[in-house]
Protein backbone atom coordinates (compact mmCIF):
# COMPACT_ATOMS: atom_id res chain seq x y z
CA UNK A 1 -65.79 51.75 -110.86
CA UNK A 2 -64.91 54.19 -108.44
CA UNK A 3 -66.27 52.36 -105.71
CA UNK A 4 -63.74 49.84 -106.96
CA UNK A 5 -61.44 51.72 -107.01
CA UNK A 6 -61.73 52.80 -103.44
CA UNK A 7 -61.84 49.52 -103.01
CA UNK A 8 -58.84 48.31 -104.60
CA UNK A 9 -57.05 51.34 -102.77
CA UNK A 10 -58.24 50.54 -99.25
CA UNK A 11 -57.41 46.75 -99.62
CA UNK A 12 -54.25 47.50 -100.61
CA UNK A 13 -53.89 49.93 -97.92
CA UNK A 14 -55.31 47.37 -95.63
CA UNK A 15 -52.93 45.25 -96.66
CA UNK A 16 -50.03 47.63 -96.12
CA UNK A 17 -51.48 47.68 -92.84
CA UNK A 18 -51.78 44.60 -92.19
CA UNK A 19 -48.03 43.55 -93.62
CA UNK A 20 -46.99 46.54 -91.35
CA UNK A 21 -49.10 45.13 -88.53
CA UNK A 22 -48.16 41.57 -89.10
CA UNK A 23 -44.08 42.76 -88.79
CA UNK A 24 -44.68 44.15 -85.97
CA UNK A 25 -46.59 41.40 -84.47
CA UNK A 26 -43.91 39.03 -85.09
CA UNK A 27 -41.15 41.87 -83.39
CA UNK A 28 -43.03 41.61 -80.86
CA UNK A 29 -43.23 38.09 -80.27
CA UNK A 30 -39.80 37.80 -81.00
CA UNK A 31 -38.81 40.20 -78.27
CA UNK A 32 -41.30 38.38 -75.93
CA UNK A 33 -39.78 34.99 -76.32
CA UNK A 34 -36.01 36.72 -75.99
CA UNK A 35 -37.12 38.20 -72.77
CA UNK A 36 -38.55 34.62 -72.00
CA UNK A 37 -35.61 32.38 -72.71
CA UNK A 38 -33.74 35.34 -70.69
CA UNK A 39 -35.95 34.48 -67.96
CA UNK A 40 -35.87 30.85 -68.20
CA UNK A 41 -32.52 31.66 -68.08
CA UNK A 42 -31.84 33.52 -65.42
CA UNK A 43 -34.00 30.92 -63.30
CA UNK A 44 -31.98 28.35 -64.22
CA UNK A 45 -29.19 29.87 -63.27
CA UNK A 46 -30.63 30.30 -59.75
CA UNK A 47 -31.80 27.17 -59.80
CA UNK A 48 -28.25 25.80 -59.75
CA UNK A 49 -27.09 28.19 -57.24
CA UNK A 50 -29.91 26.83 -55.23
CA UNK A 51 -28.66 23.47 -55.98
CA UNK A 52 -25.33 24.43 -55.48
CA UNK A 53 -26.06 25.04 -51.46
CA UNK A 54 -28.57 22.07 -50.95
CA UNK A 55 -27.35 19.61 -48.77
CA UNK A 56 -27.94 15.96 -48.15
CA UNK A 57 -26.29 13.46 -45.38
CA UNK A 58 -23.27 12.20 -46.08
CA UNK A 59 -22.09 15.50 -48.12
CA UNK A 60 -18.69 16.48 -46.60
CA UNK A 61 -18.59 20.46 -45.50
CA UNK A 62 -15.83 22.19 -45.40
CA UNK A 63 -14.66 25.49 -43.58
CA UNK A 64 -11.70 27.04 -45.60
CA UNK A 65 -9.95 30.06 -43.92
CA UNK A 66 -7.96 30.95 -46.76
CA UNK A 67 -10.30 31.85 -49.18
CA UNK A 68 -13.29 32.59 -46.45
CA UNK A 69 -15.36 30.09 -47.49
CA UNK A 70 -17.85 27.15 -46.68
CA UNK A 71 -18.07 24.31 -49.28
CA UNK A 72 -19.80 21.47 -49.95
CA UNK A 73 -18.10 18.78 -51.40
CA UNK A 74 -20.06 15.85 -53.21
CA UNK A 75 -19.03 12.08 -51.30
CA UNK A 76 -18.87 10.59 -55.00
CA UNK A 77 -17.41 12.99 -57.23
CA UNK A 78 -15.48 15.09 -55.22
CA UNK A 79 -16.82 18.12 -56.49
CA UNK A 80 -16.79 21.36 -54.59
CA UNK A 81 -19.62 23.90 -54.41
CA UNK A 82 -19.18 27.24 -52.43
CA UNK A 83 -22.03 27.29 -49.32
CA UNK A 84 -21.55 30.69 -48.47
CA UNK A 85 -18.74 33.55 -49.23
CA UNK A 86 -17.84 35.04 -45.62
CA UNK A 87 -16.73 38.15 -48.05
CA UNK A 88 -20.30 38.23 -49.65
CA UNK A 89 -21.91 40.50 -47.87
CA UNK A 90 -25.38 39.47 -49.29
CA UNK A 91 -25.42 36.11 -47.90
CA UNK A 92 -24.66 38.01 -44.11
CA UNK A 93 -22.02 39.52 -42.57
CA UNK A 94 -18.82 39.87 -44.20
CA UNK A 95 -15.68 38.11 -42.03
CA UNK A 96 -12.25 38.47 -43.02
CA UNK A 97 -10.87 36.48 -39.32
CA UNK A 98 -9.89 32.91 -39.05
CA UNK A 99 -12.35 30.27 -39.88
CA UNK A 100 -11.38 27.37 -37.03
CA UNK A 101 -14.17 25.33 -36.97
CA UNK A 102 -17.21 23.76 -38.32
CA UNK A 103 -20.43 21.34 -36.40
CA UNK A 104 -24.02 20.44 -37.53
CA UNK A 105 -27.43 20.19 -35.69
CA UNK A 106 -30.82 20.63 -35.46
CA UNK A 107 -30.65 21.42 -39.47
CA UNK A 108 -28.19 24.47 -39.11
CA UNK A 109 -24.66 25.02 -39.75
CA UNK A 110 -22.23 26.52 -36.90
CA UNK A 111 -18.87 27.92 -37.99
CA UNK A 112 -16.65 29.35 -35.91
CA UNK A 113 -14.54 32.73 -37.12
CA UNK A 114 -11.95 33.33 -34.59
CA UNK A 115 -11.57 37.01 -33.59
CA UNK A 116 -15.64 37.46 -34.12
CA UNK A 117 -17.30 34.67 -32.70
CA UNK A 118 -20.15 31.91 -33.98
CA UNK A 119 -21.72 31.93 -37.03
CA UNK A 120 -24.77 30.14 -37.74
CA UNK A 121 -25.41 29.05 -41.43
CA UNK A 122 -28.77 28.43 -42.99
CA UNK A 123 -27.63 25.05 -46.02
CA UNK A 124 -30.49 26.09 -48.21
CA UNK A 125 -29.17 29.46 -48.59
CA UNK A 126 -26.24 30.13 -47.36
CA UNK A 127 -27.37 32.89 -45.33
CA UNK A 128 -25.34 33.91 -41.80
CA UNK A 129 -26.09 34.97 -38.62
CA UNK A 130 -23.74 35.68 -35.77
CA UNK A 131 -25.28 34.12 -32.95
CA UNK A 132 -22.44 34.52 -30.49
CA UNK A 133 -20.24 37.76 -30.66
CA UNK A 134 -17.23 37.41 -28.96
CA UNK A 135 -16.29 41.03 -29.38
CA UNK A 136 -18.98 41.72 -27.10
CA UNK A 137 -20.03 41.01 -23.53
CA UNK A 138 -18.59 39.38 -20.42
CA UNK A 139 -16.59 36.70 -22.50
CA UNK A 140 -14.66 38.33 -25.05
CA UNK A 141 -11.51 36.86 -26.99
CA UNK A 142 -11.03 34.64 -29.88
CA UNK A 143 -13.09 30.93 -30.65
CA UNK A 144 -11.52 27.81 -32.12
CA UNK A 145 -13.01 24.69 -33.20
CA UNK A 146 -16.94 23.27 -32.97
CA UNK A 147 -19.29 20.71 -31.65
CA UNK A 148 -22.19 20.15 -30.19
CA UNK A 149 -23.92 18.67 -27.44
CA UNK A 150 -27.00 16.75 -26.39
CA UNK A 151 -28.38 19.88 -25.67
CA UNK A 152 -27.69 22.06 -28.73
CA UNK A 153 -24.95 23.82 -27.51
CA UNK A 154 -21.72 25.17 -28.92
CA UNK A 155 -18.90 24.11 -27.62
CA UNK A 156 -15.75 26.17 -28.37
CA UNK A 157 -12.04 26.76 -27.62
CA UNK A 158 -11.57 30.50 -26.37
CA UNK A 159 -8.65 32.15 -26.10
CA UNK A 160 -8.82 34.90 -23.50
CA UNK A 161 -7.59 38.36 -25.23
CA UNK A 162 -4.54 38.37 -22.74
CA UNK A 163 -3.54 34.89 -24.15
CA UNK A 164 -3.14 36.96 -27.69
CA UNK A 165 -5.02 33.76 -29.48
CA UNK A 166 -3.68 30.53 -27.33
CA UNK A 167 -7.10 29.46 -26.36
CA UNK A 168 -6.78 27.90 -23.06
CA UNK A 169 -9.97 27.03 -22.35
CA UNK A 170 -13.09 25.51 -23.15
CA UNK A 171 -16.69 27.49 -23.24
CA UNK A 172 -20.08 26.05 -23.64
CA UNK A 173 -22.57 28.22 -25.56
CA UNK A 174 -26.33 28.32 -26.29
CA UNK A 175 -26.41 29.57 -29.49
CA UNK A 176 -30.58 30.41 -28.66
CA UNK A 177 -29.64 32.90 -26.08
CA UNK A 178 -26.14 33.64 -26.42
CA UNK A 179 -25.61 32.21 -22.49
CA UNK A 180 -22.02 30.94 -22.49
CA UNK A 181 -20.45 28.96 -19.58
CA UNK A 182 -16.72 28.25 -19.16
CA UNK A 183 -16.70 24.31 -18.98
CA UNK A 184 -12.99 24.39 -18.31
CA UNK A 185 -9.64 26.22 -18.02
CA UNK A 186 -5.95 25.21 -18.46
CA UNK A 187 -4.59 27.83 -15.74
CA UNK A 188 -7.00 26.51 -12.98
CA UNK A 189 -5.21 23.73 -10.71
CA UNK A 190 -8.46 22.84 -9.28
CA UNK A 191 -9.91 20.86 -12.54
CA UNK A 192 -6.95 19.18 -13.14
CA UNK A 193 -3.15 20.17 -14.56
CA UNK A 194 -2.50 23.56 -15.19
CA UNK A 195 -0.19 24.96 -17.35
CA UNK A 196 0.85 28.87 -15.82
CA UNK A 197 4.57 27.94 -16.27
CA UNK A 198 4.37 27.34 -20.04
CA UNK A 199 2.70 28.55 -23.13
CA UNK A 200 -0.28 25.91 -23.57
CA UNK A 201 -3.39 25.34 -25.46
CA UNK A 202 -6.02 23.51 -27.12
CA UNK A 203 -5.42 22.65 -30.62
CA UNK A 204 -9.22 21.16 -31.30
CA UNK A 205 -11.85 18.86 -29.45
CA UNK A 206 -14.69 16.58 -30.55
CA UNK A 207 -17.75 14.57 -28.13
CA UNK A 208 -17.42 11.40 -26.86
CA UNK A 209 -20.54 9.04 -26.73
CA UNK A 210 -20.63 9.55 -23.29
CA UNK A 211 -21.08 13.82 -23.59
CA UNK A 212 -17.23 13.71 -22.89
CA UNK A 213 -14.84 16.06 -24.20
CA UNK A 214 -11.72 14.99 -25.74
CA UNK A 215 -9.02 18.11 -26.48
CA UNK A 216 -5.87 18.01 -27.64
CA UNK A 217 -3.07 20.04 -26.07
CA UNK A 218 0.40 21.54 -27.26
CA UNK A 219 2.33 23.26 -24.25
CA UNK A 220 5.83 24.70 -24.39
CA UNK A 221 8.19 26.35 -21.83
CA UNK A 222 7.92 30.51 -22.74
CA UNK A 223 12.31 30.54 -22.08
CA UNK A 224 14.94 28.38 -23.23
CA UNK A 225 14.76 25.94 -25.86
CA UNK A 226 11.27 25.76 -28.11
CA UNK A 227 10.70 22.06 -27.50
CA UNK A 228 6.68 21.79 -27.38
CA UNK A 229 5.04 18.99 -26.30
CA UNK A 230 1.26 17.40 -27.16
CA UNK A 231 -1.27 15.75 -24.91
CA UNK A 232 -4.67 14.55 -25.33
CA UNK A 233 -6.97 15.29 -22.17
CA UNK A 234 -10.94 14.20 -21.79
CA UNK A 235 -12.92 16.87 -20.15
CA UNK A 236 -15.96 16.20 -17.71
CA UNK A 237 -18.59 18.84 -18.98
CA UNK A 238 -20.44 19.59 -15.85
CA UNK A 239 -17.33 19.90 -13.25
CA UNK A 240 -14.33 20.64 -15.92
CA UNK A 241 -11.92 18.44 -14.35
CA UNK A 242 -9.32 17.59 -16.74
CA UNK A 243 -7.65 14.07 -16.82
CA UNK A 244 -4.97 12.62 -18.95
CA UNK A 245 -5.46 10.36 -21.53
CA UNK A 246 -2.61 10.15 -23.61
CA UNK A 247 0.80 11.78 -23.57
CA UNK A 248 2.88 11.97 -26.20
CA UNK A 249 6.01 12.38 -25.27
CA UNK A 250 6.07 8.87 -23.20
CA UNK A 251 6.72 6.01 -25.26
CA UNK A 252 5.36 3.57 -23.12
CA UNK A 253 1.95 4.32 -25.23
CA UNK A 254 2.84 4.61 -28.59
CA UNK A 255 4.50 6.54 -31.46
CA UNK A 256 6.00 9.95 -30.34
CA UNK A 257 7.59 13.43 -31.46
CA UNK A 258 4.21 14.26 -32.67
CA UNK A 259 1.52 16.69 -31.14
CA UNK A 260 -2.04 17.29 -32.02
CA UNK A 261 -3.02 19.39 -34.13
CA UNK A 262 -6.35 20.36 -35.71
CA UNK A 263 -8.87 17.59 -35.74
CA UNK A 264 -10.03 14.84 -33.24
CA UNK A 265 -12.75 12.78 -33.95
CA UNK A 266 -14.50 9.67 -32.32
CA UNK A 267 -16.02 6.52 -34.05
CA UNK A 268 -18.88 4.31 -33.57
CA UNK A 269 -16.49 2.34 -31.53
CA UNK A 270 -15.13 4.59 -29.18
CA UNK A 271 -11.96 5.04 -30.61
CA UNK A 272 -10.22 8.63 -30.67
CA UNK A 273 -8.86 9.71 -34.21
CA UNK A 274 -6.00 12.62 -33.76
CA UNK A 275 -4.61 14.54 -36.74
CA UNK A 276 -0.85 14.80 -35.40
CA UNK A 277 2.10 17.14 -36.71
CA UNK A 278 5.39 16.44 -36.08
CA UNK A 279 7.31 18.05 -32.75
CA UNK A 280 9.80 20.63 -32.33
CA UNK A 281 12.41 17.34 -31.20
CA UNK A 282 11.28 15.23 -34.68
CA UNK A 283 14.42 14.52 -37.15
CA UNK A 284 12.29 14.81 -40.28
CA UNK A 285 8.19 15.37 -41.35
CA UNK A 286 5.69 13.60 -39.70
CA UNK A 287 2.03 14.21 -40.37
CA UNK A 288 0.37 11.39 -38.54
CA UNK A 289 -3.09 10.41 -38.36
CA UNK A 290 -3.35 8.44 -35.16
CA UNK A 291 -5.75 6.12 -33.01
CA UNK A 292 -5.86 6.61 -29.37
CA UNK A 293 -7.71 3.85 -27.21
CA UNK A 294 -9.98 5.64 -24.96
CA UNK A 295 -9.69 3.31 -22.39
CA UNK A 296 -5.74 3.37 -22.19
CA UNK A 297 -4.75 6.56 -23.94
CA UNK A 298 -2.25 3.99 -26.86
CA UNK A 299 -1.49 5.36 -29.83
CA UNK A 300 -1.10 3.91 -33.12
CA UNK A 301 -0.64 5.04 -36.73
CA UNK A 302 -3.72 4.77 -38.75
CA UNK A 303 -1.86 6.74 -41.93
CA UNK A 304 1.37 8.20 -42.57
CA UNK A 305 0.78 10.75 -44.74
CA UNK A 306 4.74 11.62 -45.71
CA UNK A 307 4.59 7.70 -46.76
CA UNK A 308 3.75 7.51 -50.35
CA UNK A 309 3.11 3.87 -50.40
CA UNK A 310 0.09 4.55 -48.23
CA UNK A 311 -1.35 6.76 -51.26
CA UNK A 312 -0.53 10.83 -52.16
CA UNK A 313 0.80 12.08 -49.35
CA UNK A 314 -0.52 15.34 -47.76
CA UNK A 315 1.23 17.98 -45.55
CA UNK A 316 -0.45 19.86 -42.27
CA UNK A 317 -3.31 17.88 -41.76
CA UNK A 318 -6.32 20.14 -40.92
CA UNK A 319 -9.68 18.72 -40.00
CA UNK A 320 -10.98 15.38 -39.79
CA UNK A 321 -14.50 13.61 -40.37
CA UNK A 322 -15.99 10.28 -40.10
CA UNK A 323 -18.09 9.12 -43.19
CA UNK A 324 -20.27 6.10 -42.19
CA UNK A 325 -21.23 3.33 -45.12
CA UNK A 326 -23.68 0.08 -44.93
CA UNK A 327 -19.59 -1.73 -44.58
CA UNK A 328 -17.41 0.65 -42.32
CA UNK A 329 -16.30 4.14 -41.19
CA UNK A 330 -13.94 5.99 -43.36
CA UNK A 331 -12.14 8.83 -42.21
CA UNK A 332 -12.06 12.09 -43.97
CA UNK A 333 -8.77 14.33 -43.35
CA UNK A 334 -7.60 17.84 -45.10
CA UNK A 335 -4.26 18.45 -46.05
CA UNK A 336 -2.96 21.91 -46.81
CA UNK A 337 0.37 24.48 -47.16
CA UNK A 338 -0.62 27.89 -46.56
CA UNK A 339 2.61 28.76 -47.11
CA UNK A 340 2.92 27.58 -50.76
CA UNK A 341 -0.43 26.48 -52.17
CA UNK A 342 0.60 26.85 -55.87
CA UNK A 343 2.93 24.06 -55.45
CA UNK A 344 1.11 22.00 -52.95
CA UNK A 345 -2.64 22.74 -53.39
CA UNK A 346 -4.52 21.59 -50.49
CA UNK A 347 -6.27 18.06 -50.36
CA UNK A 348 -8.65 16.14 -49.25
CA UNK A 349 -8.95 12.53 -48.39
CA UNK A 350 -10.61 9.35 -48.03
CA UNK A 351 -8.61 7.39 -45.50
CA UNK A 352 -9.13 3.24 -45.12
CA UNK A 353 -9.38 2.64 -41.52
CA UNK A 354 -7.95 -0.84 -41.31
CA UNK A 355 -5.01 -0.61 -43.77
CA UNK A 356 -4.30 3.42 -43.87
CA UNK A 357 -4.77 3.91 -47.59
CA UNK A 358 -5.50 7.18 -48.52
CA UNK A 359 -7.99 7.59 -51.60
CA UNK A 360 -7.22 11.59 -53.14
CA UNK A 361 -11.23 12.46 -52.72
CA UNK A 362 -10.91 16.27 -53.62
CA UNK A 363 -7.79 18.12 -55.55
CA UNK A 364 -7.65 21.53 -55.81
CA UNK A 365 -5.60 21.81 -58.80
CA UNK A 366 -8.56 19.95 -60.27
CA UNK A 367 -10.11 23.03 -62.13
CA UNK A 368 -13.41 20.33 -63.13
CA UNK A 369 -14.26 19.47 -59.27
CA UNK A 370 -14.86 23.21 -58.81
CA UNK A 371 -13.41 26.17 -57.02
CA UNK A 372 -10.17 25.38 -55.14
CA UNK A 373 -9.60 25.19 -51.73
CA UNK A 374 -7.08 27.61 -50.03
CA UNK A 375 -6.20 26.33 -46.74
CA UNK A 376 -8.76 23.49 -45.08
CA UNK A 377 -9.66 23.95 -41.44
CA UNK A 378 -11.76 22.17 -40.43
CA UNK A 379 -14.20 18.87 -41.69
CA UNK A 380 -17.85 17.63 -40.92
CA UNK A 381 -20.16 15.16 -42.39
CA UNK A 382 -24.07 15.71 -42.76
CA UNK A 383 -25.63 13.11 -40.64
């Protein structure tokens, strides 16, 4: 009896133990799988910042210098997703200057911030690295706009830091080695028209086929009446020399009291595409997206983009892209108002080549296609 006793007593005791052991099993387990859906969590989270900065051709990029930003902005939907956070200082260093311009090659991003120099931007991670400080060495001063050549190189408006940000010439960089080479320069006579009587500079440039460079120019006499004036000039990139391709002030080649301003493109064709803002002599708002033959420097209107009947219109066109279907080339153009974004958020567009219908692609007073844009610079397309 007593032995069943002890029995009794240890199996219940055992079974105390074994309740209390049981309890605590099942804590535990419970705590494991919280920790593991926090896990699962977390990496799913990641994963869609990860997604968020993976690229793919024909996703438009775009540099923002109001907010600091590179996004990504999805061809179909319109969505945007942030690249990389120039304040962030854990994607690289942290850039509060003017973001003026944005090319792609070779599987890297370049962006250009104005009073530091060129950035190079990895897609998969948004991670920066300045691989051209202007602040430094024999070419110092401020950088505007972005392509690149044949060769991999940068090429960049630079302002000289006498020029206090007019950047009146053009600079060819090897973003490998930092080399940079002055390809040409609006107060030399000897490649072509200078400009030492008047305030001049270049408002953007883009490639031709050919390795050409196309640049837009906006000069205007330092004394007496502000009246400025735009030209478009292509650029040999081995000697410099400058010639004229289209003025826009003479009639004779097609609309006028507009000058360039930021974004030139070319298509398959050949064909010049020139964001255009309206001149100090124009009566009332003109924000023109024009064509320019490169063979006879004509202009025509592709969109009028104070003409509603053409679509929403847009103010201060900023950047411009080519987007290339199995059908045709679209064009993509930015639209912002620093000034007053609350009441005219900036845009962007799909623009119909033949007929000039704009398509409203990306809205930043669209909360559901992401984080808004603050003032669009500059465009590109992944190839």
């Amino acid at each position: 009896m007593r032995n069943a006793t002890r029995w009794a007593i240890f199996s219940y005791r055992g079974a105390q133990a074994s309740s209390r052991n049981a309890a605590a099993f099942w804590r535990s387990c419970r705590r494991f799988l919280r920790v593991c859906l926090y896990g699962l969590g977390a990496l799913a989270l990641a994963g869609s910042f990860a997604q968020a900065a993976t690229i793919k051709s024909g996703d438009i990029l775009v540099v923002d210098t109001g907010n600091g930003k590179l996004f990504r902005v999805d061809p179909q939907t319109g969505v945007r997703t942030v690249i990389t956070d120039f304040r962030n200082s854990s994607q690289g260093p942290v850039d509060h200057s003017f973001l003026g311009g944005i090319s792609m090659a070779g599987g890297r991003i370049f962006v250009t911030a104005a009073t530091t120099g060129i950035y190079s931007v990895d897609p998969a991670t948004g991670t920066r690295t300045l691989v051209s400080n202007f602040a430094q060495g024999t070419f110092q001063g401020d950088v505007f706009g972005s392509a690149v050549d044949s060769f991999g190189h940068v090429i960049v408006n630079w302002a000289k830091p006498q020029y206090g940000g007019a950047p009146r010439a053009i600079v060819n960089v090897d973003p490998r080695s930092d080399a940079r080479t002055i390809v040409t320069d609006l107060t030399n006579p000897a490649q072509g028209d200078s400009f030492n009587c008047c305030v001049a500079y270049f408002t953007d440039l883009a490639l031709e086929h050919s390795g050409s460079i196309v640049a837009g120019v906006t000069w205007f006499a330092p004394v007496g009446p502000s009246r400025d004036t735009g030209d478009l000039y292509r650029v040999n990139p081995a000697s410099g020399q400058r010639t004229l391709l289209s003025d826009f002030s003479n009639a004779a080649q097609g609309v006028t009291q507009v000058v360039p301003s930021t974004g030139i493109a070319t298509d398959p064709s050949g064909q010049i595409l020139v964001n255009t803002r309206g001149s100090s002599t124009a009566s009332t708002a003109r924000d023109l997206l024009v064509r320019v033959d490169p063979a006879t420097g004509n202009r025509t209107v592709v969109s009028d983009f104070d003409n509603t009947a053409q679509g929403t219109p847009g103010r201060r066109l900023s950047g411009i892209a080519l987007e290339q279907s199995t059908t045709r080339v679209d064009f993509i153009v930015g639209a912002s108002v620093a000034a007053n974004v609350a009441a005219q958020p900036s845009l962007l567009f799909r623009v119909n080549p033949q007929t000039g219908q704009r398509t409203l692609l990306s809205d930043s007073s669209n909360a559901q296609q992401g984080p808004p844009f603050s003032w669009i610079d500059e465009i590109t397309v992944v190839p």
